[in-house]
N, C-alpha and C. Protein backbone atom coordinates (compact mmCIF):
# COMPACT_ATOMS: atom_id res chain seq x y z
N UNK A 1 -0.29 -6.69 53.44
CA UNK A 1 0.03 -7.67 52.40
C UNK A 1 -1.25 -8.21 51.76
N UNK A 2 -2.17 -8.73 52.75
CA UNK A 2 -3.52 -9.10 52.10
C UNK A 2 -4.46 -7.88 51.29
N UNK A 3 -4.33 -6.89 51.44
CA UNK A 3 -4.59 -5.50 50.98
C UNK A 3 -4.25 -5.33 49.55
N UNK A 4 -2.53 -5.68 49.36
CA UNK A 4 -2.12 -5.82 48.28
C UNK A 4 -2.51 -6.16 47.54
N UNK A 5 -2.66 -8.08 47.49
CA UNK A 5 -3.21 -9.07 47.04
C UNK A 5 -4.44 -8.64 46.80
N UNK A 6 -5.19 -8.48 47.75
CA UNK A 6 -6.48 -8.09 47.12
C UNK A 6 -6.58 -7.05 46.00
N UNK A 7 -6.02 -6.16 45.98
CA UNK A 7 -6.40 -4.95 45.10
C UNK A 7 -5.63 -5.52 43.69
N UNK A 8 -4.61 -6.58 43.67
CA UNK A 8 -4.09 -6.98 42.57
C UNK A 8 -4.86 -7.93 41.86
N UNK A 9 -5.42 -8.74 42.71
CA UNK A 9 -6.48 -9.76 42.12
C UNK A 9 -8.02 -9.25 41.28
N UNK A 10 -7.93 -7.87 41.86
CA UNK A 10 -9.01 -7.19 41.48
C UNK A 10 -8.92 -6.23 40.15
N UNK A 11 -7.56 -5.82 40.29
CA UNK A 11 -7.29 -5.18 38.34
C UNK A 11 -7.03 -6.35 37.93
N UNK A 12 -6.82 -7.44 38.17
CA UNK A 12 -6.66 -8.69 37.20
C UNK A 12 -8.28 -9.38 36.89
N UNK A 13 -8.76 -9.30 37.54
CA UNK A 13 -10.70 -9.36 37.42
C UNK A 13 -10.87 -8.24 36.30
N UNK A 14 -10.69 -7.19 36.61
CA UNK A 14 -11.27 -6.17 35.87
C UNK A 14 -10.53 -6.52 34.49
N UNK A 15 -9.72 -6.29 34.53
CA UNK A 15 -8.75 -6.14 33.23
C UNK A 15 -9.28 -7.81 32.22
N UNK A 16 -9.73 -8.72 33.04
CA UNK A 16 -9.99 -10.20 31.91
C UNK A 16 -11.29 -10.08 31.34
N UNK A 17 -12.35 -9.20 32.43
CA UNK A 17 -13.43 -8.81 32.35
C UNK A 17 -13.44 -8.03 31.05
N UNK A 18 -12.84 -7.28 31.16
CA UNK A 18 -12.70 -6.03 30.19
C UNK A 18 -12.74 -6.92 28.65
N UNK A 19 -11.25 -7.77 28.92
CA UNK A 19 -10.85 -8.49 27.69
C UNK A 19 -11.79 -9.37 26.71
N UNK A 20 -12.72 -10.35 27.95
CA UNK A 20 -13.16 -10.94 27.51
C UNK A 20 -15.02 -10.24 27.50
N UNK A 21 -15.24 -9.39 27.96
CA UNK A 21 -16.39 -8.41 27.41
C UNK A 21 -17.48 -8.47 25.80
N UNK A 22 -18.25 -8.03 25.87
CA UNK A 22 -19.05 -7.87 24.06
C UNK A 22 -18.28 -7.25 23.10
N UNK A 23 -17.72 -8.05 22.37
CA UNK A 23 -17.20 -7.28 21.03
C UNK A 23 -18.00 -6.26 20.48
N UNK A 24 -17.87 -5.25 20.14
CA UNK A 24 -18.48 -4.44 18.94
C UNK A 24 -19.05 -5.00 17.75
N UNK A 25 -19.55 -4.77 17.07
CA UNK A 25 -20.26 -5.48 16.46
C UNK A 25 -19.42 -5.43 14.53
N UNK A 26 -19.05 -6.31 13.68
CA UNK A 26 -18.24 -6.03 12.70
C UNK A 26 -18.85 -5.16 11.55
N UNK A 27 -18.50 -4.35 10.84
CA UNK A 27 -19.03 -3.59 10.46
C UNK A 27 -19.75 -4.56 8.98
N UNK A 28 -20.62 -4.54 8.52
CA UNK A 28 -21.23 -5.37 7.35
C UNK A 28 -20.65 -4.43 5.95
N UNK A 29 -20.23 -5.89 5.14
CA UNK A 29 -19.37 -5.49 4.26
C UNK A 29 -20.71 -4.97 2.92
N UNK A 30 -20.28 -3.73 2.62
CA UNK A 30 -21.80 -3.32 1.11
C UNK A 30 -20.77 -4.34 -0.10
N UNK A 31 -21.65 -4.69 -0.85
CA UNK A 31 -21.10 -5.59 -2.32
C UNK A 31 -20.80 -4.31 -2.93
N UNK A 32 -21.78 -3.16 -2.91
CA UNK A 32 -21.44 -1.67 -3.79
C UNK A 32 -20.07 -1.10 -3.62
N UNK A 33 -19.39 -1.51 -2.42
CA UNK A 33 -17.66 -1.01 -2.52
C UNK A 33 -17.20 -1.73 -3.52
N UNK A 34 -17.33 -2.86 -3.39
CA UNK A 34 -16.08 -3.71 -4.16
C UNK A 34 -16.07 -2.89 -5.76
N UNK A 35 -17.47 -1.89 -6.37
CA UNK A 35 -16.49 -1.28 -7.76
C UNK A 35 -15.96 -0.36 -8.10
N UNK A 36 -15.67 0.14 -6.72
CA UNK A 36 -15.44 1.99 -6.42
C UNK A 36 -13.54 1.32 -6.34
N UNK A 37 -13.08 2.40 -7.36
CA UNK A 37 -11.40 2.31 -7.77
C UNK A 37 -10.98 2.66 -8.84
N UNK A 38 -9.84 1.99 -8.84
CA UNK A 38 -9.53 2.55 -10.63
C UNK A 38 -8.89 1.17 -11.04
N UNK A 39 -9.69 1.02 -12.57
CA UNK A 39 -9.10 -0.21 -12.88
C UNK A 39 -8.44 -0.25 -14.72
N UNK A 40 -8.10 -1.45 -14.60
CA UNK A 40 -7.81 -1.40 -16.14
C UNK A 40 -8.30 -2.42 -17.19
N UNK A 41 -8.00 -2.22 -17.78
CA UNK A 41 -8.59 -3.55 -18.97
C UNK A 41 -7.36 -4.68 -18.73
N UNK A 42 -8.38 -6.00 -18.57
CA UNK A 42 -7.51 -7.38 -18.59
C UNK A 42 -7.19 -7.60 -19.80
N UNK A 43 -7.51 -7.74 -20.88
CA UNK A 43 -7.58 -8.14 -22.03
C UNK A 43 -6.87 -7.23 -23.31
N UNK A 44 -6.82 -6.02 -23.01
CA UNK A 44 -5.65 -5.31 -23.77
C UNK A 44 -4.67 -4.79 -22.68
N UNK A 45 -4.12 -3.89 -23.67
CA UNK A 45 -2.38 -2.88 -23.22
C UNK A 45 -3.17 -1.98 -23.02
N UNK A 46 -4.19 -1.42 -23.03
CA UNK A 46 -4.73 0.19 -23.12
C UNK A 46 -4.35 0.71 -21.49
N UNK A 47 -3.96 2.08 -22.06
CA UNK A 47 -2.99 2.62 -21.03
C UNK A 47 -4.31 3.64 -20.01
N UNK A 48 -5.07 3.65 -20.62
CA UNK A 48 -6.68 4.41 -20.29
C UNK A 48 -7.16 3.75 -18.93
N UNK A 49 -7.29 4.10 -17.90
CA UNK A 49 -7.78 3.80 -16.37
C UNK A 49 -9.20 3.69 -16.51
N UNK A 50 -10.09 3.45 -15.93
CA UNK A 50 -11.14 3.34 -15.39
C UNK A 50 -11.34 3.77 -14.20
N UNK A 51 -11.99 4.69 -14.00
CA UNK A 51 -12.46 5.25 -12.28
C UNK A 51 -13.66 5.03 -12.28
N UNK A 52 -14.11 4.68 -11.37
CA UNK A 52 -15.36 4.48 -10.65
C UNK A 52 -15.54 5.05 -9.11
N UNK A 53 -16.35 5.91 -8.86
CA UNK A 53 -16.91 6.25 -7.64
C UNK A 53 -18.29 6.14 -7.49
N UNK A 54 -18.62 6.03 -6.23
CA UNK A 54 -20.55 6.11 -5.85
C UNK A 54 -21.05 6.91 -4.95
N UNK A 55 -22.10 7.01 -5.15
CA UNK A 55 -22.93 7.90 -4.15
C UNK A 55 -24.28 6.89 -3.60
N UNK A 56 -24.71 6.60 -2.60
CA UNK A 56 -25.58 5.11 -2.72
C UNK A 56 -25.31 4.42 -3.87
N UNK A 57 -26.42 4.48 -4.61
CA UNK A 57 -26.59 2.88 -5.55
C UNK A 57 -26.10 4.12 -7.24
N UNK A 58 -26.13 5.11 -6.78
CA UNK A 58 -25.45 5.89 -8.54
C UNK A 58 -23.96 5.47 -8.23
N UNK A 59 -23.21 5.12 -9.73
CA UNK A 59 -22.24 5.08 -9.84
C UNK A 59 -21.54 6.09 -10.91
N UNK A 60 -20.55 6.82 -10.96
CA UNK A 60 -19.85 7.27 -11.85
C UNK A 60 -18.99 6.83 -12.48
N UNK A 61 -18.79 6.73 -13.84
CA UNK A 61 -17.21 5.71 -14.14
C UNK A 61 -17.06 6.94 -15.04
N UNK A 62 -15.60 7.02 -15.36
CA UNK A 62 -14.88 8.14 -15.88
C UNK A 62 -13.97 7.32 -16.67
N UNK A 63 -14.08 6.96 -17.95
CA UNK A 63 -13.36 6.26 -18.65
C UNK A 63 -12.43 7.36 -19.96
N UNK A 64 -11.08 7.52 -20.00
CA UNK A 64 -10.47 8.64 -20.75
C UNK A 64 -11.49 9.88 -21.17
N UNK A 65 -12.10 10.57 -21.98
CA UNK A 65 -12.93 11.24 -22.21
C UNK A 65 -14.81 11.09 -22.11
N UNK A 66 -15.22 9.95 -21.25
CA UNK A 66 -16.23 9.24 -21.95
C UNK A 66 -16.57 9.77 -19.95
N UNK A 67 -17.74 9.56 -19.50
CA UNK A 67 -18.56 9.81 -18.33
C UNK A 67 -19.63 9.55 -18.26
N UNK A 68 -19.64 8.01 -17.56
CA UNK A 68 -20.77 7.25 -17.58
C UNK A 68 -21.52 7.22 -15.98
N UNK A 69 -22.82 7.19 -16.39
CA UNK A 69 -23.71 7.45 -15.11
C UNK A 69 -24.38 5.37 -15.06
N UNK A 70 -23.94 5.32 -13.51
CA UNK A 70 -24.70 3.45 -13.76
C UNK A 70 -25.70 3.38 -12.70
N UNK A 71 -26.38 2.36 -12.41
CA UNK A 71 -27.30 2.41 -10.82
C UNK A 71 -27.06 0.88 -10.69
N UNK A 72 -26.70 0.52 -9.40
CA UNK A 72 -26.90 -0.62 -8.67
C UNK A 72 -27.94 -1.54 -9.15
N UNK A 73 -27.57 -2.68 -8.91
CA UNK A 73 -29.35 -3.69 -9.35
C UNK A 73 -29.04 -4.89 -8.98
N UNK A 74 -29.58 -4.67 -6.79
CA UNK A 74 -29.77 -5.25 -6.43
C UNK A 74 -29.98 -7.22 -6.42
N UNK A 75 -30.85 -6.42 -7.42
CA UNK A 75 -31.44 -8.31 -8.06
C UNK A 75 -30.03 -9.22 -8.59
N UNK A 76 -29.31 -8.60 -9.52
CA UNK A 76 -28.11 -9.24 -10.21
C UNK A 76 -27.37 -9.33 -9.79
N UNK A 77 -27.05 -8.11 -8.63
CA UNK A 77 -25.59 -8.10 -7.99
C UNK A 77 -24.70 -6.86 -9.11
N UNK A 78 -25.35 -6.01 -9.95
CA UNK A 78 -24.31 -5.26 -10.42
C UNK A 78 -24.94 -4.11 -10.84
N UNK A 79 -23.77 -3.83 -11.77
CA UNK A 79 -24.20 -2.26 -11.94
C UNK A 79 -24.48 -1.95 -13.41
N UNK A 80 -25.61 -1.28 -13.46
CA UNK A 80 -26.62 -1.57 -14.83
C UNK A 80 -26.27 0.38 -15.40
N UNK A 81 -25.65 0.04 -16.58
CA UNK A 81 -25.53 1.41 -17.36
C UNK A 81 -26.05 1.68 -18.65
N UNK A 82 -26.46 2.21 -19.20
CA UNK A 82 -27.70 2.88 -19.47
C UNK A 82 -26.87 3.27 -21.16
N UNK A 83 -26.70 2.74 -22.31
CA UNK A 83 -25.94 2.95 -23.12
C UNK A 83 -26.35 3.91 -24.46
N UNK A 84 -27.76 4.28 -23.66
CA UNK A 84 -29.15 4.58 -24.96
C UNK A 84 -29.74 3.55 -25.67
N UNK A 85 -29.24 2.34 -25.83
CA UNK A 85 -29.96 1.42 -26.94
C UNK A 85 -29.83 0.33 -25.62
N UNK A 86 -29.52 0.00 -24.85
CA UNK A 86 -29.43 -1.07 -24.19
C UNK A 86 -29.04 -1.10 -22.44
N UNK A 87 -29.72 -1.57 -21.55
CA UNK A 87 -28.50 -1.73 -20.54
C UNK A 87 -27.42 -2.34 -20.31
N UNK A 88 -26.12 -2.16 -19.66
CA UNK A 88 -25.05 -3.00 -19.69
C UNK A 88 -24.39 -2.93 -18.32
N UNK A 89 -24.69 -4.15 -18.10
CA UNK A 89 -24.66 -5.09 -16.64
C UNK A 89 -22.67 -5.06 -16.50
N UNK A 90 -22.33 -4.15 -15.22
CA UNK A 90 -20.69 -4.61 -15.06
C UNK A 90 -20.94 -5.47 -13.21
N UNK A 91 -20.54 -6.51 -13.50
CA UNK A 91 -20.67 -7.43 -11.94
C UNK A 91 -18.92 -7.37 -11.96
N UNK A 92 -19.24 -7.86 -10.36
CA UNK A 92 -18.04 -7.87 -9.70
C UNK A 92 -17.62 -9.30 -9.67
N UNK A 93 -16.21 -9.65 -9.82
CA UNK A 93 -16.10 -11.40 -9.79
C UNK A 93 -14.98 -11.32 -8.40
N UNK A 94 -16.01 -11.97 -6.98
CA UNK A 94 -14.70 -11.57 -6.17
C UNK A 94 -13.96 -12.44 -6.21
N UNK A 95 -13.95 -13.90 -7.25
CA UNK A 95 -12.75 -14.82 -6.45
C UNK A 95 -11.48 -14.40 -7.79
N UNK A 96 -12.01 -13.61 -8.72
CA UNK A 96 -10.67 -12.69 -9.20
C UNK A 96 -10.84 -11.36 -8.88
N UNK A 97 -11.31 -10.66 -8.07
CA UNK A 97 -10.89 -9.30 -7.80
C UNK A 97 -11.03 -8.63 -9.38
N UNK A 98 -12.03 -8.73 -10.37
CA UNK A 98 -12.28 -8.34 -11.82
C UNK A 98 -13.69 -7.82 -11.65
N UNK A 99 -13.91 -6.88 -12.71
CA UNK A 99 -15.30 -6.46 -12.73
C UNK A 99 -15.33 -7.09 -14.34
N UNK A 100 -16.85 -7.45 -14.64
CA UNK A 100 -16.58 -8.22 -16.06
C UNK A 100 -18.47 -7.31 -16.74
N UNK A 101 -17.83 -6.89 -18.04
CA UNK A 101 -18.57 -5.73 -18.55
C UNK A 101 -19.05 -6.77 -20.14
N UNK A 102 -20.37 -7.08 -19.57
CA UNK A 102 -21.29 -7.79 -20.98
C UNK A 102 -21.70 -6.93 -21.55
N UNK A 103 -21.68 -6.72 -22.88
CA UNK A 103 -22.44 -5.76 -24.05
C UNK A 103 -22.40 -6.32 -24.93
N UNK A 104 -23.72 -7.11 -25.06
CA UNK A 104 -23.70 -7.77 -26.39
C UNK A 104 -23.29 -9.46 -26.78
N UNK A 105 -22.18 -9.06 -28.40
CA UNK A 105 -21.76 -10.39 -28.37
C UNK A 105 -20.45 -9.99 -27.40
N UNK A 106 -19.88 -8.97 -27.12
CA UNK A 106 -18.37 -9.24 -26.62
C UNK A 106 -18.17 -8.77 -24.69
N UNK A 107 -17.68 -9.69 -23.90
CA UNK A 107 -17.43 -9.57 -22.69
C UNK A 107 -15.93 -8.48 -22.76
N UNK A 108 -15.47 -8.21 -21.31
CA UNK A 108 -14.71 -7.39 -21.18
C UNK A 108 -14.64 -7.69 -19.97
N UNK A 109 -13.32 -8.08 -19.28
CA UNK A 109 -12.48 -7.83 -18.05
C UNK A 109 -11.51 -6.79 -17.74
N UNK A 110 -11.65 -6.43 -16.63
CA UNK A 110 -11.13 -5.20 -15.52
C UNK A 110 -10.54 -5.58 -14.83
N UNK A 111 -9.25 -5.14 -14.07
CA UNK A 111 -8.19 -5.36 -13.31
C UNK A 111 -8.15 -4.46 -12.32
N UNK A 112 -8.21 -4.62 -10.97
CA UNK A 112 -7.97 -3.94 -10.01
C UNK A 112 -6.23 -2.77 -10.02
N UNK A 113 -6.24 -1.74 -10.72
CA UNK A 113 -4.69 -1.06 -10.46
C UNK A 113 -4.13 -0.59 -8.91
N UNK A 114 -3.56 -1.70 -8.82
CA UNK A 114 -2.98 -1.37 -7.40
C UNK A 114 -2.33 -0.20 -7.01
């Protein structure tokens, strides 16, 4: 009986041990995911998607016929594309889940397509 007890008290050691043990460590979130998807325009009906994928800090966006090359920039927090006459900064806004695209005089919001 004490045999028992003992060997039960002892997977119950092990097993809290176990439980209460070093977590793994959480994986660190990159800011560069949040523009990889497909999104849409906030601000019109246009039925035209937006894709975005990355490779490190290059980004691809694939907008209806159009294939734009962007690079990360660190400093700002976004992604700087290259228009020939200008760069154009698209940041991420996380407390709307929007990417927001300055060129110029006119802004432009993006919608996450679920």
């Amino acid at each position: 009986m004490k045999t028992l007890v003992g060997r039960l008290l002892a997977v119950l050691l092990i097993g809290l041990l176990g439980a209460c043990g070093p977590k793994t460590p959480e994986k660190e979130v990159d800011m560069r995911d949040n523009f990889v998807g497909e999104w849409k325009s906030a601000d019109t009906n246009a039925q035209t998607h937006t894709r975005i994928k990355r490779t490190g800090d290059t980004f691809y966006i694939h907008e209806g016929i159009n294939d734009l090359v962007g690079t990360y920039d660190p400093n700002v927090e976004s992604i700087m594309i290259d228009n020939g006459v200008k760069k154009v900064p698209v940041k991420y806004l996380p407390e709307t889940d929007q990417l927001l695209i300055t060129g110029g005089q006119r802004e432009a919001k993006f919608s996450r397509v679920k």
